[in-house]
Protein backbone atom coordinates (compact mmCIF):
# COMPACT_ATOMS: atom_id res chain seq x y z
CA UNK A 1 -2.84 -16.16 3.67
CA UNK A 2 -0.71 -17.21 0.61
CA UNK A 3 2.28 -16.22 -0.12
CA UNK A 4 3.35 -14.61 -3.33
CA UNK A 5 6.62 -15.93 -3.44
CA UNK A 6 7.71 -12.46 -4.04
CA UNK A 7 9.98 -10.49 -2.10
CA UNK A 8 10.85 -6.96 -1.18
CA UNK A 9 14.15 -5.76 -0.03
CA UNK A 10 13.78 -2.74 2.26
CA UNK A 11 15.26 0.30 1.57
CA UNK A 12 16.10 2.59 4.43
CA UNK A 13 12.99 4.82 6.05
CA UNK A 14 10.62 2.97 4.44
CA UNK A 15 7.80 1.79 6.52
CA UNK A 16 4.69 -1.09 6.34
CA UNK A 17 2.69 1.94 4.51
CA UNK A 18 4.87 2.69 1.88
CA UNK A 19 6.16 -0.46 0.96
CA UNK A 20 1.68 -1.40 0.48
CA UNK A 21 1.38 1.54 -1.26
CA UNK A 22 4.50 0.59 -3.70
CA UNK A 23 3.70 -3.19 -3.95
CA UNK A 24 -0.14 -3.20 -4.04
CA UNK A 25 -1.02 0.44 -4.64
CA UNK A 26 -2.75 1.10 -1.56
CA UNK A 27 -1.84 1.47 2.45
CA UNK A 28 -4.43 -0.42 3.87
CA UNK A 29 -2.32 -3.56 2.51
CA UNK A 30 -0.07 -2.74 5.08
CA UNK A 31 -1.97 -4.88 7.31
CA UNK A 32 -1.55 -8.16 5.17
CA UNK A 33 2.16 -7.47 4.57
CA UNK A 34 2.94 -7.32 8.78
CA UNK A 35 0.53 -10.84 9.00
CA UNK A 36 3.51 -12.09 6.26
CA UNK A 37 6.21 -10.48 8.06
CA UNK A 38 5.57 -11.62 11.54
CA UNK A 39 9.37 -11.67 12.83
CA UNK A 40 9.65 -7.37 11.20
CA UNK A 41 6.04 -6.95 13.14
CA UNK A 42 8.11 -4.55 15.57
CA UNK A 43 9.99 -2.45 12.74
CA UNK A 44 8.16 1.38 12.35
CA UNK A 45 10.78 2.42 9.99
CA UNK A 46 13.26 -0.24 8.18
CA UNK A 47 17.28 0.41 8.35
CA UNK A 48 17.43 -0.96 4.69
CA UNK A 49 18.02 -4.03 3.62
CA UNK A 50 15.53 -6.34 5.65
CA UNK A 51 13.58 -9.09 3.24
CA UNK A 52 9.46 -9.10 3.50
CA UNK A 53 7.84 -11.94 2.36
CA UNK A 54 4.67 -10.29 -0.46
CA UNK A 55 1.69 -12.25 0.39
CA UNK A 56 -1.23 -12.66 -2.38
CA UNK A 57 -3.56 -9.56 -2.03
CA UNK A 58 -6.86 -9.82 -4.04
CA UNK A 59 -7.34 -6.51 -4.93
CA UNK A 60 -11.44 -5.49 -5.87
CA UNK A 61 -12.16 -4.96 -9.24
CA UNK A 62 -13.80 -1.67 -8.99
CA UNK A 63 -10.29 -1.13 -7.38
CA UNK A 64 -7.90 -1.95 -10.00
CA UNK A 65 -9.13 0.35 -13.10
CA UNK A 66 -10.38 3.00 -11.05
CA UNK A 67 -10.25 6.01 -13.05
CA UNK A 68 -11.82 9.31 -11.77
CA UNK A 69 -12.32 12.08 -12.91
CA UNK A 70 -11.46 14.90 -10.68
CA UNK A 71 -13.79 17.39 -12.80
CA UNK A 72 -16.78 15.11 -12.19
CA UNK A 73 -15.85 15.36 -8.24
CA UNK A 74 -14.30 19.15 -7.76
CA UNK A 75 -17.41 21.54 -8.80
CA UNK A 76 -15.81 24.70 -10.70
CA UNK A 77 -16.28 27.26 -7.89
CA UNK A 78 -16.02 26.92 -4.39
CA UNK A 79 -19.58 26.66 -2.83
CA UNK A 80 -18.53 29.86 -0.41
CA UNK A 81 -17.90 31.86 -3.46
CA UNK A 82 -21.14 30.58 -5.39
């Protein structure tokens, strides 16, 4: 793992999830940030103020400019009322 050099001061109640989510647009980051953050790996919720460490993430392509189209995916009617 490689380290950004990046950092991210916690603000209070936020967690591992939300702080992936924020950085790296995504939750399942959350993983990489606690293998960065060894010494918060006990923290659920942060009391504010703590300093993680923002490793590199590579991120997929088909990840970064994914744009859907909820149309394409949500049909117009619900099948039950078809």
């Amino acid at each position: 793992m490689t380290l950004s050099g990046e950092t991210h001061v916690c603000s209070a109640g936020e967690t591992f999830d939300s702080i992936a989510l924020d950085e790296y647009g995504d939750e399942k980051y959350a993983a990489d940030l606690l293998n960065a953050n060894p010494m918060h790996c006990r923290a659920f919720i942060f009391t504010g103020g703590e300093v993680l460490q923002l490793p590199v993430v590579e991120v997929p392509e088909d990840e970064e400019d994914e744009d859907i189209d909820e149309d394409e995916y949500m049909p117009a009617v619900a099948p039950w009322k078809e």
